[in-house]
N, C-alpha and C. Protein backbone atom coordinates (compact mmCIF):
# COMPACT_ATOMS: atom_id res chain seq x y z
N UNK A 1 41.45 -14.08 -26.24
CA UNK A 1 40.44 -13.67 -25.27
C UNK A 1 40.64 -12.20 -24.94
N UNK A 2 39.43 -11.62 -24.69
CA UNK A 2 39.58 -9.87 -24.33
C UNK A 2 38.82 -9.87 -22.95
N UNK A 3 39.40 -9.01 -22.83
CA UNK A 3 38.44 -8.38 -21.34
C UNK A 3 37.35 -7.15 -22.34
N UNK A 4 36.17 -7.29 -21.71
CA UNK A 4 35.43 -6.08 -22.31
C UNK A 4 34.82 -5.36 -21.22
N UNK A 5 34.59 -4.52 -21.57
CA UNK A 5 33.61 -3.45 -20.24
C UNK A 5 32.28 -3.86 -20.06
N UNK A 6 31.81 -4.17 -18.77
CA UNK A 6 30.76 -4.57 -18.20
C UNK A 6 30.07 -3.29 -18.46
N UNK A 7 28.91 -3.16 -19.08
CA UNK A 7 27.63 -2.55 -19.17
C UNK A 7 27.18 -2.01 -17.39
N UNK A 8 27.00 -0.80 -16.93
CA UNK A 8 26.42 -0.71 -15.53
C UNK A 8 25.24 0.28 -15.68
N UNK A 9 24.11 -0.20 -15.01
CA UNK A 9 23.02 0.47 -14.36
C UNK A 9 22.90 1.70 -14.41
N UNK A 10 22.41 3.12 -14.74
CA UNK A 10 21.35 2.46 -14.87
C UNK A 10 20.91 2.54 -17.16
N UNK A 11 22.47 2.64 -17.63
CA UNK A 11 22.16 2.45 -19.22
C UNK A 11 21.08 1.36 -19.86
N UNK A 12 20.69 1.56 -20.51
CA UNK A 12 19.41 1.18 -20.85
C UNK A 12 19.34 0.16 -21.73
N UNK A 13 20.65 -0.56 -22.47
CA UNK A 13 21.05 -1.46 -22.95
C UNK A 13 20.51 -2.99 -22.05
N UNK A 14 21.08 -2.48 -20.54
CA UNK A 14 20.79 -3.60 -19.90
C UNK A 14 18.95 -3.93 -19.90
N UNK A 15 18.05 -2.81 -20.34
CA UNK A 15 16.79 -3.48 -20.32
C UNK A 15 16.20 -4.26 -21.76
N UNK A 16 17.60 -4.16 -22.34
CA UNK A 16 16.81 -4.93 -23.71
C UNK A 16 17.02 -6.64 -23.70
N UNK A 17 15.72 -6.95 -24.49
CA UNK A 17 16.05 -8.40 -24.25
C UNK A 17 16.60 -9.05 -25.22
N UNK A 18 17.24 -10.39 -24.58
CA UNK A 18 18.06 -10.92 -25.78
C UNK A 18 17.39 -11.78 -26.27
N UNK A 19 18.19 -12.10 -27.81
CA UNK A 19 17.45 -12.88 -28.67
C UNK A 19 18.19 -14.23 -28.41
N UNK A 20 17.54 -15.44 -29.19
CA UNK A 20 17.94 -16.36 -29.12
C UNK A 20 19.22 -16.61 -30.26
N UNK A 21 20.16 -17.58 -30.13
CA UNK A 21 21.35 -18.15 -30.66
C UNK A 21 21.12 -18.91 -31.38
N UNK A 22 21.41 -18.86 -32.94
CA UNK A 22 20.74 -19.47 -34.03
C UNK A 22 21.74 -20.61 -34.26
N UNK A 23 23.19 -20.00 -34.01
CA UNK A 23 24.33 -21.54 -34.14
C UNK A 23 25.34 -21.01 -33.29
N UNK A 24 25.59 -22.24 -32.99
CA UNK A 24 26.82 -22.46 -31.91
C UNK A 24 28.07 -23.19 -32.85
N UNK A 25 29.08 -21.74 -32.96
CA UNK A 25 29.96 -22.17 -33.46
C UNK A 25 31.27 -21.05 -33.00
N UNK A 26 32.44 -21.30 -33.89
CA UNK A 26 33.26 -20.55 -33.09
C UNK A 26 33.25 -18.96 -33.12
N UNK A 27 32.74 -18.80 -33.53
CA UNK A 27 32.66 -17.23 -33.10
C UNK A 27 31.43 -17.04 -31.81
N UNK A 28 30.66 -17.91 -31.61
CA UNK A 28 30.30 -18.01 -30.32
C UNK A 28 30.65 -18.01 -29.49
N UNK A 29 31.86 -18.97 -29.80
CA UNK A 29 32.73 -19.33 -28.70
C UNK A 29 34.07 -18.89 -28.05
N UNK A 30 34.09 -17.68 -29.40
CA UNK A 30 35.33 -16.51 -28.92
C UNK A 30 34.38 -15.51 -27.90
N UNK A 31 33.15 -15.69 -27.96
CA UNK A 31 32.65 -14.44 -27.68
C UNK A 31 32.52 -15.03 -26.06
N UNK A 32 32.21 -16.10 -25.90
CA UNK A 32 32.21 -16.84 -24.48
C UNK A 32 33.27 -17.27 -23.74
N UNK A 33 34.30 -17.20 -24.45
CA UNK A 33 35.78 -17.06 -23.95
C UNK A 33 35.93 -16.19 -23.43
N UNK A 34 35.65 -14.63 -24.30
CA UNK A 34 35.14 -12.86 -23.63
C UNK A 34 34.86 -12.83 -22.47
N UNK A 35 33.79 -13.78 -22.35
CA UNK A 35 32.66 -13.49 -20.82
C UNK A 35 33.96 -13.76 -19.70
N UNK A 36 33.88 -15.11 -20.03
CA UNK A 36 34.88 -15.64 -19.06
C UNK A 36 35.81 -15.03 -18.20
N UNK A 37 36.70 -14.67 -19.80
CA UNK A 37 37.74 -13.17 -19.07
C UNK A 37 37.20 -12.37 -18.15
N UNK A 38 36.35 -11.71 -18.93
CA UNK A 38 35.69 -10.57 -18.05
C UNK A 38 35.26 -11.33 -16.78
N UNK A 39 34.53 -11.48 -16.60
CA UNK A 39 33.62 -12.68 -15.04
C UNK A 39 34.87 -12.47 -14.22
N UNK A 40 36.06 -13.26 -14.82
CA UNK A 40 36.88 -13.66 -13.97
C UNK A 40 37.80 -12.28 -13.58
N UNK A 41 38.27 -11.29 -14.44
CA UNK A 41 38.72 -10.35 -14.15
C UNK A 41 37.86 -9.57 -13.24
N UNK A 42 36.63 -9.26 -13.36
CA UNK A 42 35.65 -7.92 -12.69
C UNK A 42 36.08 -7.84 -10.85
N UNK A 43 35.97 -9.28 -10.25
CA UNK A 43 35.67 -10.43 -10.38
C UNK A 43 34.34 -10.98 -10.10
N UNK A 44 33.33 -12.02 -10.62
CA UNK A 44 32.31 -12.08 -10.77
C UNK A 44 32.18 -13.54 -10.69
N UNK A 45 30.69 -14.14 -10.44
CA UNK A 45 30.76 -16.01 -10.67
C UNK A 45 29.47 -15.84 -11.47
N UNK A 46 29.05 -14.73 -11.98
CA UNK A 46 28.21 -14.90 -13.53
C UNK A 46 27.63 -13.80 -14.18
N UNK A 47 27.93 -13.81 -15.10
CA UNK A 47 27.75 -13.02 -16.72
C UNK A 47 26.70 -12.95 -17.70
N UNK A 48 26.14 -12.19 -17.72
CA UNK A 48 25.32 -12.38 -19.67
C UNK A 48 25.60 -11.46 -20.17
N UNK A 49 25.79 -12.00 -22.05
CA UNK A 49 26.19 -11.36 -22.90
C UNK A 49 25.23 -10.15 -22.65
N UNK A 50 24.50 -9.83 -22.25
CA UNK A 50 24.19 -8.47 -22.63
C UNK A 50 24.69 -7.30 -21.39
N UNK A 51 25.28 -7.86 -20.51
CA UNK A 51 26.11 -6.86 -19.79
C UNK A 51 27.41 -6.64 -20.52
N UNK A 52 28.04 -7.06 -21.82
CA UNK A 52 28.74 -6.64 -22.19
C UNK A 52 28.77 -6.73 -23.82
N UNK A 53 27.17 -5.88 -23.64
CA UNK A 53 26.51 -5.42 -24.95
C UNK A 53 26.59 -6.07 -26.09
N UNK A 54 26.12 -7.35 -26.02
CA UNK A 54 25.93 -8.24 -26.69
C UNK A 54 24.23 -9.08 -26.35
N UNK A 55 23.42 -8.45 -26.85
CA UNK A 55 21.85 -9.19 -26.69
C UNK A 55 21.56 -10.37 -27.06
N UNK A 56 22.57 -11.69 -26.54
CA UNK A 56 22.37 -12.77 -27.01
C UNK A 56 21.52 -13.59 -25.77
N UNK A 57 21.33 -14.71 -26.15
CA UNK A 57 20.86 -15.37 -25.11
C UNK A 57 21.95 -16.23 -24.65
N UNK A 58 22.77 -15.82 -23.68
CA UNK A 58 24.11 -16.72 -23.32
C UNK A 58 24.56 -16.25 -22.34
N UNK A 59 24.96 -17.04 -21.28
CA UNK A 59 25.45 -16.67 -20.26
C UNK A 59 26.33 -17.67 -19.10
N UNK A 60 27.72 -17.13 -18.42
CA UNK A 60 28.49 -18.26 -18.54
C UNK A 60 28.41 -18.22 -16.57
N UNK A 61 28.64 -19.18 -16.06
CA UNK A 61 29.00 -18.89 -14.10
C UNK A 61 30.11 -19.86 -13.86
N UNK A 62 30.26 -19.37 -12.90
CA UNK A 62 31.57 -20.03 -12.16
C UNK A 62 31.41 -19.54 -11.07
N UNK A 63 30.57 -21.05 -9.87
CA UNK A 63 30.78 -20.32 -8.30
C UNK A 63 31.85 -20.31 -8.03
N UNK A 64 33.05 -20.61 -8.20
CA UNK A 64 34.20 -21.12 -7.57
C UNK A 64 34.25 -21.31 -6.09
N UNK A 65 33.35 -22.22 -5.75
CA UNK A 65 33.21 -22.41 -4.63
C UNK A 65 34.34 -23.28 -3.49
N UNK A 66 35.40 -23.93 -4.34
CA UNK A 66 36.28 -24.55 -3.66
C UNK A 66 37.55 -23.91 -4.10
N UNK A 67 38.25 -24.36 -3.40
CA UNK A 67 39.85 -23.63 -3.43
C UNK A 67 40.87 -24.69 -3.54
N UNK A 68 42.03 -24.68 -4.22
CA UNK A 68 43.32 -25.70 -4.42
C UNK A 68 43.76 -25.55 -2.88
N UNK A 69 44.87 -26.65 -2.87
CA UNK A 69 45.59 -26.21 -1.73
C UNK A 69 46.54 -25.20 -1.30
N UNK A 70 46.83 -24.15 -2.89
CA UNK A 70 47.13 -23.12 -2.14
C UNK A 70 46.07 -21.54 -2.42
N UNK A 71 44.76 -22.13 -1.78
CA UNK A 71 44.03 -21.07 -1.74
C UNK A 71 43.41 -20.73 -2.63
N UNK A 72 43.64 -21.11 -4.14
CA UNK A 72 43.24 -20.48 -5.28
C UNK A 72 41.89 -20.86 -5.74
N UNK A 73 40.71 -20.11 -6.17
CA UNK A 73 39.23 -20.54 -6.85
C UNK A 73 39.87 -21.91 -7.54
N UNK A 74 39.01 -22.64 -7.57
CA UNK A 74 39.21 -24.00 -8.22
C UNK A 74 37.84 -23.76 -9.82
N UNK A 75 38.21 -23.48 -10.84
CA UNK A 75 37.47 -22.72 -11.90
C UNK A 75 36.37 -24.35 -12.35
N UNK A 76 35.07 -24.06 -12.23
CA UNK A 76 34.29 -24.82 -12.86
C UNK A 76 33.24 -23.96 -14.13
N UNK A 77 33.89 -23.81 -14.94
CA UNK A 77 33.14 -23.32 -15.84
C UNK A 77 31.60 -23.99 -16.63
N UNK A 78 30.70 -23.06 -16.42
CA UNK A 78 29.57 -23.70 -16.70
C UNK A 78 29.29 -22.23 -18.09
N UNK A 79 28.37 -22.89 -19.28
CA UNK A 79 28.15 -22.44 -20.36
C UNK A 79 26.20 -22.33 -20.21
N UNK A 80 25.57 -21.45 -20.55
CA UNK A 80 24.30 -21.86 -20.98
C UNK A 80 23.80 -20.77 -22.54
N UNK A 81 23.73 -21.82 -23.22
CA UNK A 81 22.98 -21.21 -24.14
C UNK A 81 21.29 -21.75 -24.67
N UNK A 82 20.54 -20.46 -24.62
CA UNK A 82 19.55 -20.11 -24.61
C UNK A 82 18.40 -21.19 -23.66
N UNK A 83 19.34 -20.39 -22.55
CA UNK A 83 18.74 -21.46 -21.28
C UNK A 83 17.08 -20.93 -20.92
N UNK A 84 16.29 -22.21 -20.75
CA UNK A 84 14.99 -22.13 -20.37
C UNK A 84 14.72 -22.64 -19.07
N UNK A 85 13.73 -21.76 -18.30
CA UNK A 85 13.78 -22.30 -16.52
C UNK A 85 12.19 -22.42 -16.55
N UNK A 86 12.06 -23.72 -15.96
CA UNK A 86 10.67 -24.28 -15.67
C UNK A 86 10.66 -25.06 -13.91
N UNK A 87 9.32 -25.29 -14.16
CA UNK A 87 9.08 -26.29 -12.64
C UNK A 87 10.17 -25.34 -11.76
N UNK A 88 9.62 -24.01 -11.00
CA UNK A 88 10.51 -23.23 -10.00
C UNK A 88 9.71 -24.10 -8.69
N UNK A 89 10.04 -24.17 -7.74
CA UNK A 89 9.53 -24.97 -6.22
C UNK A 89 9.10 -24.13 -5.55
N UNK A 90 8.16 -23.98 -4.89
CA UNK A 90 7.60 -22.94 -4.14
C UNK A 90 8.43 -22.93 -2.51
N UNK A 91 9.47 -23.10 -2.39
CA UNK A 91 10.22 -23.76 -1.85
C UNK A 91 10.93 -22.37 -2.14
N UNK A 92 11.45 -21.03 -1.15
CA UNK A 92 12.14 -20.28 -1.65
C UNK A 92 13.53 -19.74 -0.66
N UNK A 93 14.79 -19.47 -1.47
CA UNK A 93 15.59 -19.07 -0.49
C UNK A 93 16.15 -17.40 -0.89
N UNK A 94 16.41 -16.76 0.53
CA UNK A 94 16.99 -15.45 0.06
C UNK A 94 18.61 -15.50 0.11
N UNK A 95 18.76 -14.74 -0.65
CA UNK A 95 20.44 -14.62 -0.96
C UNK A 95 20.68 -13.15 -1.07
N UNK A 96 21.84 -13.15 -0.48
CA UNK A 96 22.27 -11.46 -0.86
C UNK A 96 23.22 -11.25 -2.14
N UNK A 97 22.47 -10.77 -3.43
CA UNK A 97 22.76 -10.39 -4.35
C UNK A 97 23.39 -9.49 -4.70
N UNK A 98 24.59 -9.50 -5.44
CA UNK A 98 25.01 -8.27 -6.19
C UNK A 98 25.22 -8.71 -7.61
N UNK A 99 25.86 -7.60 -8.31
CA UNK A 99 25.55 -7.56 -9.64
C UNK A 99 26.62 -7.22 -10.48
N UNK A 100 27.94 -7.28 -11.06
CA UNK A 100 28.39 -7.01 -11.99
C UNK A 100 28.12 -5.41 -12.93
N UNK A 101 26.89 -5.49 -12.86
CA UNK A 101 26.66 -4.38 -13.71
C UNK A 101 25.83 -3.35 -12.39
N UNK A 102 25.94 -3.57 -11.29
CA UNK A 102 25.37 -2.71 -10.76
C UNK A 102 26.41 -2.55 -9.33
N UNK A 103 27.42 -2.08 -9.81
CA UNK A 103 28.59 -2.81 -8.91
C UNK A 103 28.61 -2.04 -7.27
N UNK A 104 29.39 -3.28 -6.27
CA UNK A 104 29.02 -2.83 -5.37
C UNK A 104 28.02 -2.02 -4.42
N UNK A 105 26.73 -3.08 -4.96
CA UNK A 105 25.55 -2.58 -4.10
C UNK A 105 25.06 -4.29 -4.29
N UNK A 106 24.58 -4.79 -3.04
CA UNK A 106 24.04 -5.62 -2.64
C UNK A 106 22.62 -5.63 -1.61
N UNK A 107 22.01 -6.57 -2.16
CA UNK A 107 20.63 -6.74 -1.81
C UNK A 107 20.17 -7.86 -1.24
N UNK A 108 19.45 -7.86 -0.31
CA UNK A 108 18.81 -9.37 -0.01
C UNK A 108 17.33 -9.47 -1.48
N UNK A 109 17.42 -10.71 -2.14
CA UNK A 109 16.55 -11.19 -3.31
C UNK A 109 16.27 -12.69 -2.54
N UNK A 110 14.89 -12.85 -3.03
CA UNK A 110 13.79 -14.10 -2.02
C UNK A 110 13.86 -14.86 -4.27
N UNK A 111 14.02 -15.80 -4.14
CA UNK A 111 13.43 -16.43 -5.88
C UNK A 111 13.79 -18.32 -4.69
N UNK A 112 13.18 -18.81 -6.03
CA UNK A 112 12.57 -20.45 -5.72
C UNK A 112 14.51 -20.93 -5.25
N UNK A 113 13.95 -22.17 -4.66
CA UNK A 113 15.03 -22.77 -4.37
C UNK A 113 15.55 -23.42 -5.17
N UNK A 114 14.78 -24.03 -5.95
CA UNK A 114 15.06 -25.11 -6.89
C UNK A 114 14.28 -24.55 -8.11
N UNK A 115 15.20 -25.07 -9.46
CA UNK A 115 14.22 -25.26 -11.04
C UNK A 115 14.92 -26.21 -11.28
N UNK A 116 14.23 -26.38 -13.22
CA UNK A 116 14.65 -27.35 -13.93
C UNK A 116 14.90 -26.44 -14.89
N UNK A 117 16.12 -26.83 -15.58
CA UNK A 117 16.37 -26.03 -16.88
C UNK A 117 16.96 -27.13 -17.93
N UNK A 118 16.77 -26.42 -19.13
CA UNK A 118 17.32 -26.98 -20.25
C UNK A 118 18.02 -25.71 -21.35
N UNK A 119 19.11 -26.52 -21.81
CA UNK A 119 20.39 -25.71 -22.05
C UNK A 119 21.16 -26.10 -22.90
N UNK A 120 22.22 -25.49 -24.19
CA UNK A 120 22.72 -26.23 -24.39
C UNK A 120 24.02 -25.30 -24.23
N UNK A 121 25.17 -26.04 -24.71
CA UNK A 121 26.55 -25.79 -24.04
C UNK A 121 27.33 -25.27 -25.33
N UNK A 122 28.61 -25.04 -24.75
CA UNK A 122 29.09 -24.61 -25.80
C UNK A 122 29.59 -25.08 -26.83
N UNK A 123 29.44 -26.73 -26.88
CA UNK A 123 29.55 -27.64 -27.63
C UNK A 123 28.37 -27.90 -28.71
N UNK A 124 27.25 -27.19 -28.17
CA UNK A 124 26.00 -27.52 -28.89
C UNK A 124 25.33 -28.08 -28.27
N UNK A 125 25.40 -29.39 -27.18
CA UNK A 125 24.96 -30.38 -26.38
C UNK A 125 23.74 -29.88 -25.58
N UNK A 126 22.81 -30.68 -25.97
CA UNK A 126 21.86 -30.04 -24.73
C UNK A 126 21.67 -30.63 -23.54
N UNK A 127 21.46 -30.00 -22.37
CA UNK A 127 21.27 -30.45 -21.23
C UNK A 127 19.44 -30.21 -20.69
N UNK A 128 19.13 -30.87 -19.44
CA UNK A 128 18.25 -30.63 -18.90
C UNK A 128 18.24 -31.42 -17.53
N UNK A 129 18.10 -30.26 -16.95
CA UNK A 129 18.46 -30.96 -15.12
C UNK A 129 17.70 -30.09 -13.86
N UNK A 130 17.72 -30.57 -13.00
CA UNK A 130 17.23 -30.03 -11.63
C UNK A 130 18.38 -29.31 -11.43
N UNK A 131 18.14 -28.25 -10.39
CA UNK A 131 19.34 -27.24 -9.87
C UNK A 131 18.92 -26.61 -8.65
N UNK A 132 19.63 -27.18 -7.69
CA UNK A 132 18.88 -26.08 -6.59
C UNK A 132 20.63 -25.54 -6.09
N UNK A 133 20.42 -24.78 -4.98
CA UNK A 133 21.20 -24.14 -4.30
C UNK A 133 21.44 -22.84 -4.95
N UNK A 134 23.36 -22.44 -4.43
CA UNK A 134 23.64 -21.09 -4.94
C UNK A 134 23.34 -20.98 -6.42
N UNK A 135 23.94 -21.97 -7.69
CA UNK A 135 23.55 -22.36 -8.76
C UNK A 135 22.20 -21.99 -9.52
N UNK A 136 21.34 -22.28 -8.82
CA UNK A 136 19.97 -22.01 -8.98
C UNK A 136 19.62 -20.44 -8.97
N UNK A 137 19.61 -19.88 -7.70
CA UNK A 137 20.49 -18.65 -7.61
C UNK A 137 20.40 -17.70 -8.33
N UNK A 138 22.21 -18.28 -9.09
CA UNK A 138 22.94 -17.75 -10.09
C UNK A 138 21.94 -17.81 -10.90
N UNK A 139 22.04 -18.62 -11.94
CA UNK A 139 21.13 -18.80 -12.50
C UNK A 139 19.90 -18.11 -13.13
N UNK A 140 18.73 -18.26 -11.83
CA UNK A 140 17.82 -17.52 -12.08
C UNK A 140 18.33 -15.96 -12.39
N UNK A 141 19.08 -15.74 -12.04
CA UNK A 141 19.71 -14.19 -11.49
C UNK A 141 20.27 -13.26 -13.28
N UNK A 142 21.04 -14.30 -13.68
CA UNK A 142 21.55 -14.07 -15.21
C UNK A 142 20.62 -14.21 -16.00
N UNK A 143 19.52 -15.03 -15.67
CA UNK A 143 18.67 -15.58 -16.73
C UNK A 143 17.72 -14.02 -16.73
N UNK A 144 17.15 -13.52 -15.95
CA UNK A 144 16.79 -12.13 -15.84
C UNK A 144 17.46 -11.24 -16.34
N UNK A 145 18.69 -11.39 -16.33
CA UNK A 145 19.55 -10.03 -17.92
C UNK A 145 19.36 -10.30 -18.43
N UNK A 146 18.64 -11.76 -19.06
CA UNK A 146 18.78 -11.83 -20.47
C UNK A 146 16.87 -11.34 -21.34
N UNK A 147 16.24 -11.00 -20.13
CA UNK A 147 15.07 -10.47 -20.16
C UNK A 147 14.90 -9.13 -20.12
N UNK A 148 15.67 -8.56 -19.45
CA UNK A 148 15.96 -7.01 -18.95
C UNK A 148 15.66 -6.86 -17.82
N UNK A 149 15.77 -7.85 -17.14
CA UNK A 149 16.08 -7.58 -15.37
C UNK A 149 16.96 -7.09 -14.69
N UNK A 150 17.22 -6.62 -13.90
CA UNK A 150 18.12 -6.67 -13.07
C UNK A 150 17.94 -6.73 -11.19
N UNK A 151 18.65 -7.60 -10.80
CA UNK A 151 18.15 -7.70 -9.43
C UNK A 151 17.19 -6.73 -8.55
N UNK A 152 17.92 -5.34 -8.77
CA UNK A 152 17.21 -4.82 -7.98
C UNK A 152 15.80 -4.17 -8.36
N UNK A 153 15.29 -4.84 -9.54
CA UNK A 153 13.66 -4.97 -9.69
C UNK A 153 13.37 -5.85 -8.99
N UNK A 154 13.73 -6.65 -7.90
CA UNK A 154 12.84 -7.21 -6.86
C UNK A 154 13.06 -7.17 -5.98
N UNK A 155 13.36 -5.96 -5.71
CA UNK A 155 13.33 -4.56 -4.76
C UNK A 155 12.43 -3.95 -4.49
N UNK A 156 11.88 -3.73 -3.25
CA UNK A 156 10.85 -2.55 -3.20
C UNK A 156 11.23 -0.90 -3.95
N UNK A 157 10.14 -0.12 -4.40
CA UNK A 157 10.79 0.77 -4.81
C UNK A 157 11.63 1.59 -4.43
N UNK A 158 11.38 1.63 -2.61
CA UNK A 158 12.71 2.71 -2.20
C UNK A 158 13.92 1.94 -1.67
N UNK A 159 14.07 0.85 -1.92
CA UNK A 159 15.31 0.13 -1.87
C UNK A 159 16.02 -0.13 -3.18
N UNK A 160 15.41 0.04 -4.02
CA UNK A 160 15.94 0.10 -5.99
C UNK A 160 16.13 1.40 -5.54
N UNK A 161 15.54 2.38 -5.36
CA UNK A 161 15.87 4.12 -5.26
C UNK A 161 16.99 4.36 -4.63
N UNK A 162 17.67 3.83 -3.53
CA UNK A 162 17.92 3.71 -2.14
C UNK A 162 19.87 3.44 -3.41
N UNK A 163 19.49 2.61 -3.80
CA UNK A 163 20.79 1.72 -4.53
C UNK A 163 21.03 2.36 -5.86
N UNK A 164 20.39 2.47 -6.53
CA UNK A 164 20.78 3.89 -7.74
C UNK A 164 20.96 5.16 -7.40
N UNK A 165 20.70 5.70 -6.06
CA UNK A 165 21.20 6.73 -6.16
C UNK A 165 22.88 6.47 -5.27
N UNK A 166 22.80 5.32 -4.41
CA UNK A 166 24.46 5.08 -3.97
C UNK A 166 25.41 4.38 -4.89
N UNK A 167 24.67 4.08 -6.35
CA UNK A 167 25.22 3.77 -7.67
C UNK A 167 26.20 4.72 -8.27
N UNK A 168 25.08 6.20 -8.31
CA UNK A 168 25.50 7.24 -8.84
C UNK A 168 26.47 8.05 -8.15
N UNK A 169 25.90 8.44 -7.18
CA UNK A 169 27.00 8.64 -5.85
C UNK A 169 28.33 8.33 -6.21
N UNK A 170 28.56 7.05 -6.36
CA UNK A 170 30.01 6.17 -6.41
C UNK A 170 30.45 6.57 -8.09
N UNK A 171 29.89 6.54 -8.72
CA UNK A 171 29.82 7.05 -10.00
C UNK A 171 30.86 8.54 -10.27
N UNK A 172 29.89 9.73 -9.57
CA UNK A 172 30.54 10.90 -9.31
C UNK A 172 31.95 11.10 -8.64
N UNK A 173 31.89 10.20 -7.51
CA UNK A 173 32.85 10.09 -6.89
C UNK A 173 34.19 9.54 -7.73
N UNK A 174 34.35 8.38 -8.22
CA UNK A 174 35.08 8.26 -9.02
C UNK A 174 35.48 9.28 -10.57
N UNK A 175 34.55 9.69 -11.03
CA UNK A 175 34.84 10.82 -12.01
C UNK A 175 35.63 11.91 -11.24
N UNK A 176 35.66 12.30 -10.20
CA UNK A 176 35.86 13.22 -9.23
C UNK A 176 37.31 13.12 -8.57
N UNK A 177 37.64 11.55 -8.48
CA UNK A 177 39.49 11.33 -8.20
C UNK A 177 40.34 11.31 -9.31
């Protein structure tokens, strides 16, 4: 497993879209081992290959929403390959988003509460299920990198403006220590 460098905002890689995954096999699955690392190193609870310049359709989360008893993320690794989102609920919740590739800048984002997706894993297996909550979320959230989204296109424009330029800012600043 490698750690690789997360792709950040505003390079132009992140607006390309990915293609679909013709076989799921192990070199897929070294490459989703990759994510993992990375996710978990940055630290992050979700990834798509094309934040770390790979235009596939794949993308891995982990809310780690519970903790062992001594404190530690309790790791639920979830896989989606060339996940499709249908039936969204008009039913919508806001969450304050951030981004991996757009690091340390967070946003309030309004998307459905609930979908249905279908997916298959890294086994090949396909799934298809309801999903609401943070999950859903997530979710919708990665599934947009893999289009050339990124959160803060559902942003007004001077709040996307507002956050690329305290992107860059932080940018300079670090070149600068």
């Amino acid at each position: 497993m490698t750690i690789r460098p997360i792709i950040e905002a505003p390079d132009p890689r992140l607006r390309v879209k990915s293609t679909p995954v013709e076989t799921v096999d192990d070199d897929l699955r070294a490459l989703i081992a990759d994510m993992f690392e990375t996710m978990y190193e940055a630290p992050g609870i979700g990834l798509a290959a094309i934040q770390i310049g790979v235009p596939k359709r794949v993308l891995v989360i982990d809310l780690q929403e519970e903790e062992d008893a001594d404190g530690q993320p309790i790791r639920k690794p979830l896989v989606f390959i060339n996940p499709e989102l249908t039936d969204p609920s008009e039913d919508l919740n806001i969450y304050n988003e951030g981004c991996l590739s757009v690091p340390d800048q967070y946003a309030e984002v309004e998307r459905p509460a609930a979908i249905h997706a279908r997916w298959l894993d890294e086994k090949g297996v396909q799934h298809d299920e309801a999903i609401t909550g943070l999950l859903a979320t997530c979710l919708q959230h990665e599934m947009d990198h893999l289009e050339g989204i990124l959160f803060i296109d559902h942003l007004s424009r001077l709040k996307r403006e507002m956050v690329l330029k305290k992107l860059e800012k932080a940018k300079r600043q670090k070149k600068a220590a």
